[in-house]
N, C-alpha and C. Protein backbone atom coordinates (compact mmCIF):
# COMPACT_ATOMS: atom_id res chain seq x y z
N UNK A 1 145.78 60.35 108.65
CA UNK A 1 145.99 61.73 109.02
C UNK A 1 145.37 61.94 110.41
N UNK A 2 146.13 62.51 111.35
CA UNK A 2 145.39 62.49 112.57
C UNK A 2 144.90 63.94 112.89
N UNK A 3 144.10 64.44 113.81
CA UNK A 3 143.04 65.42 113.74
C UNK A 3 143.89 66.59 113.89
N UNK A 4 145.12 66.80 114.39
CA UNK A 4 145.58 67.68 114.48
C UNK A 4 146.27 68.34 112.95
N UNK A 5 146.49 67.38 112.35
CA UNK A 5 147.24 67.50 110.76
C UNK A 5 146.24 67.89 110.44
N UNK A 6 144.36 67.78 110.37
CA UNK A 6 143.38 68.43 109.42
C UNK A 6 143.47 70.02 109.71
N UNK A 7 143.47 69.87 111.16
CA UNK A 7 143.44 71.04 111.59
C UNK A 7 144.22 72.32 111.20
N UNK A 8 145.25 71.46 111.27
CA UNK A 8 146.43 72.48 110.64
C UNK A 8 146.15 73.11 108.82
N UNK A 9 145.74 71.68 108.51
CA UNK A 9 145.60 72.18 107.05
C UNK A 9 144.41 72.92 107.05
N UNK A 10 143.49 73.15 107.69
CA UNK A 10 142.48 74.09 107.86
C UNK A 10 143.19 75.44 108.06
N UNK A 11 143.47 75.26 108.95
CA UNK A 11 144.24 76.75 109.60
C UNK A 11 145.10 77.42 108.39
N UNK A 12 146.17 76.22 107.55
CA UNK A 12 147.13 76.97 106.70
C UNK A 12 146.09 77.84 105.48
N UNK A 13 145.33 77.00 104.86
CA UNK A 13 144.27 77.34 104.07
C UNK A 13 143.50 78.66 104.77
N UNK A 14 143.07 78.92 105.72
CA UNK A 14 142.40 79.73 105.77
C UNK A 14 143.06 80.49 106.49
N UNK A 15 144.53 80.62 106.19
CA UNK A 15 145.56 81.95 106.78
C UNK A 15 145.86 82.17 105.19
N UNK A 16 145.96 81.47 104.47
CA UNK A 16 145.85 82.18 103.21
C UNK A 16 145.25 82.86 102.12
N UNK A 17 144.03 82.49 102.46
CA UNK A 17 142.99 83.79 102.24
C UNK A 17 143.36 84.86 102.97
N UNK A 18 143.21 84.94 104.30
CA UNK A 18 143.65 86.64 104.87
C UNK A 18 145.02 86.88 104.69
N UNK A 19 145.94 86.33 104.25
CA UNK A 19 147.16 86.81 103.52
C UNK A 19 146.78 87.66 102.99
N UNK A 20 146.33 87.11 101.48
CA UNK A 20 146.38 87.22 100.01
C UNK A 20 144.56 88.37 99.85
N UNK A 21 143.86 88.76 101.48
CA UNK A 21 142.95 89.81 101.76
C UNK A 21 141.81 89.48 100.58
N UNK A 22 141.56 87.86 100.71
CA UNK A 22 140.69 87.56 100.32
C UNK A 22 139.23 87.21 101.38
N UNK A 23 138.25 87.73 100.59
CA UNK A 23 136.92 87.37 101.35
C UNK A 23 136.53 86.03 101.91
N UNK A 24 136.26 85.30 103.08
CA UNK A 24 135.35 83.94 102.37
C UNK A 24 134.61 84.13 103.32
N UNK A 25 133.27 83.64 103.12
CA UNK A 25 132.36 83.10 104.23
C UNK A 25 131.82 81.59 103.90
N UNK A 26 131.78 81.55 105.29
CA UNK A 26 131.51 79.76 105.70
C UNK A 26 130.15 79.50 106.11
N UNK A 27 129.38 79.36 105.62
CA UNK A 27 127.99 79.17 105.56
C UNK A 27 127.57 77.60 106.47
N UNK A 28 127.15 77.76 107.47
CA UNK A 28 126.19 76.98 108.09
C UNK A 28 125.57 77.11 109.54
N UNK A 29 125.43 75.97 110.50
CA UNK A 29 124.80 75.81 111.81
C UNK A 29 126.28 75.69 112.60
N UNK A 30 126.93 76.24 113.36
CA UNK A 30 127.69 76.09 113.91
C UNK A 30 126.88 75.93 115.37
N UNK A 31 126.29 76.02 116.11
CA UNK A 31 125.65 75.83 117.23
C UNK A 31 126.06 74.48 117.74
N UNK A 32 126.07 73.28 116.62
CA UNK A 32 126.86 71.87 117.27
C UNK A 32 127.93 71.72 117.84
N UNK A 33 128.89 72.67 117.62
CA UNK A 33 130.12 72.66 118.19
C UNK A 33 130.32 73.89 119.39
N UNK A 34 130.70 72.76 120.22
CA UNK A 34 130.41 73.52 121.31
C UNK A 34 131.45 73.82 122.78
N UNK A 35 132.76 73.56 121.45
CA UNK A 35 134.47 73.48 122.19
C UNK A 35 134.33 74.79 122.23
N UNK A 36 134.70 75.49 123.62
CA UNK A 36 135.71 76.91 123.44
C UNK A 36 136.40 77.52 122.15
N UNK A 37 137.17 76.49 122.28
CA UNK A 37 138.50 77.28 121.00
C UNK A 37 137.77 77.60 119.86
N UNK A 38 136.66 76.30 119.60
CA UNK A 38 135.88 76.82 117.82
C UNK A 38 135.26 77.68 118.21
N UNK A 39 134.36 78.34 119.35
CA UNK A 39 133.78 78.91 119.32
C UNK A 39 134.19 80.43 119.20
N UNK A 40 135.41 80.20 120.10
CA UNK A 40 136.18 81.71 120.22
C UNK A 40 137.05 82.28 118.99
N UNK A 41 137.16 80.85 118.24
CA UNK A 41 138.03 80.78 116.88
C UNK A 41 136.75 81.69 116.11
N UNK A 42 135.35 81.11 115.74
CA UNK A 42 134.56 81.69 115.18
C UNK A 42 134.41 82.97 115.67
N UNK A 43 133.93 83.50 117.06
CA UNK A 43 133.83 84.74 117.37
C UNK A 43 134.84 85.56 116.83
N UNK A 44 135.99 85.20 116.94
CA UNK A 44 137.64 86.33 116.91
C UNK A 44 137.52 86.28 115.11
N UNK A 45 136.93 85.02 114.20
CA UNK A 45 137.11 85.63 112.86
C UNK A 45 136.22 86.29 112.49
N UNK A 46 134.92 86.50 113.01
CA UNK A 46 133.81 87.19 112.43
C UNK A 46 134.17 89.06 112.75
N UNK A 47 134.59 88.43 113.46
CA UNK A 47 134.94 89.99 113.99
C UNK A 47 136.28 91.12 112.85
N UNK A 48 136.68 90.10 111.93
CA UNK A 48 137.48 90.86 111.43
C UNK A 48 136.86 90.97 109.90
N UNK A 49 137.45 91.39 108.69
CA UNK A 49 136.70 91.13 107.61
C UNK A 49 136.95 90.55 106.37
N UNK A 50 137.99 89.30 106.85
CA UNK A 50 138.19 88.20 105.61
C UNK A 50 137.69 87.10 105.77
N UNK A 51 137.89 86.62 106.95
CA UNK A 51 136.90 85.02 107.11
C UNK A 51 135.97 85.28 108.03
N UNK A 52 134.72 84.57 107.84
CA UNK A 52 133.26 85.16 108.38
C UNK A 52 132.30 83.30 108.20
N UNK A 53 131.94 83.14 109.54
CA UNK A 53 131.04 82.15 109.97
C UNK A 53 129.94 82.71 110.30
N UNK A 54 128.99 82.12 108.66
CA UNK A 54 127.16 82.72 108.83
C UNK A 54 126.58 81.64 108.75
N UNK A 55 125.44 81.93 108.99
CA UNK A 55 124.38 81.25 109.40
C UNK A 55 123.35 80.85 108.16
N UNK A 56 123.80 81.74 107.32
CA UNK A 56 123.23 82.02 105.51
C UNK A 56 123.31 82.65 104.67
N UNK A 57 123.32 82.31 103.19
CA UNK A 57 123.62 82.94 102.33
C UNK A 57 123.34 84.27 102.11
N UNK A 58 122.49 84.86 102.70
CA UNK A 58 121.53 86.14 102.47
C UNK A 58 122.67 87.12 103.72
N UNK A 59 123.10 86.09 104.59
CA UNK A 59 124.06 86.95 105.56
C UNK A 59 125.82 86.92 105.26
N UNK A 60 125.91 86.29 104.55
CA UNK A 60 126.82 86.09 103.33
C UNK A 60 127.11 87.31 102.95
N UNK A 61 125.82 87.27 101.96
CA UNK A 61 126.19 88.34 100.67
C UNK A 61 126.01 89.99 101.18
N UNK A 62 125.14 89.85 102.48
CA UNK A 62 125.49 91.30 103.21
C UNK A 62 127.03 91.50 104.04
N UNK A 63 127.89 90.75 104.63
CA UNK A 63 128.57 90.93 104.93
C UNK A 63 130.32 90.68 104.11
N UNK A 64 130.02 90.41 102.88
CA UNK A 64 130.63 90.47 101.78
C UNK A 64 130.78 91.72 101.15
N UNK A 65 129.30 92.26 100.92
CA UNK A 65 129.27 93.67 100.02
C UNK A 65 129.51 94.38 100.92
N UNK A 66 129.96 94.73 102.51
CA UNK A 66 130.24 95.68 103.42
C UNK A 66 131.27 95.90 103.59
């Protein structure tokens, strides 16, 4: 599978949660990655309120129950 096929299957998967206006958050250190696109990919989803890149569970479950 080459990196662009994961990618994609990332992307399809997590266009189907905000389809179907489901919650998720992605819990970890994103600071390692340090491409544009993930970064702006992360900024542009946090900003909306189905998929959400935290930093921890405690920021999780506040931006879940909001």
């Amino acid at each position: 599978m080459t990196p662009n096929s994961k990618n994609g299957i990332a992307g399809e998967i997590l266009q189907k949660f905000s389809n179907y206006r489901v919650s998720l958050a992605i819990i970890g250190d994103f600071s390692p990655y340090q491409s544009k696109s993930i970064k702006d990919f992360i900024y542009e989803s946090n900003k909306g309120k189905h998929i959400n890149f935290l930093g921890s569970a405690a920021e999780a479950l506040t931006k879940l129950a909001g």
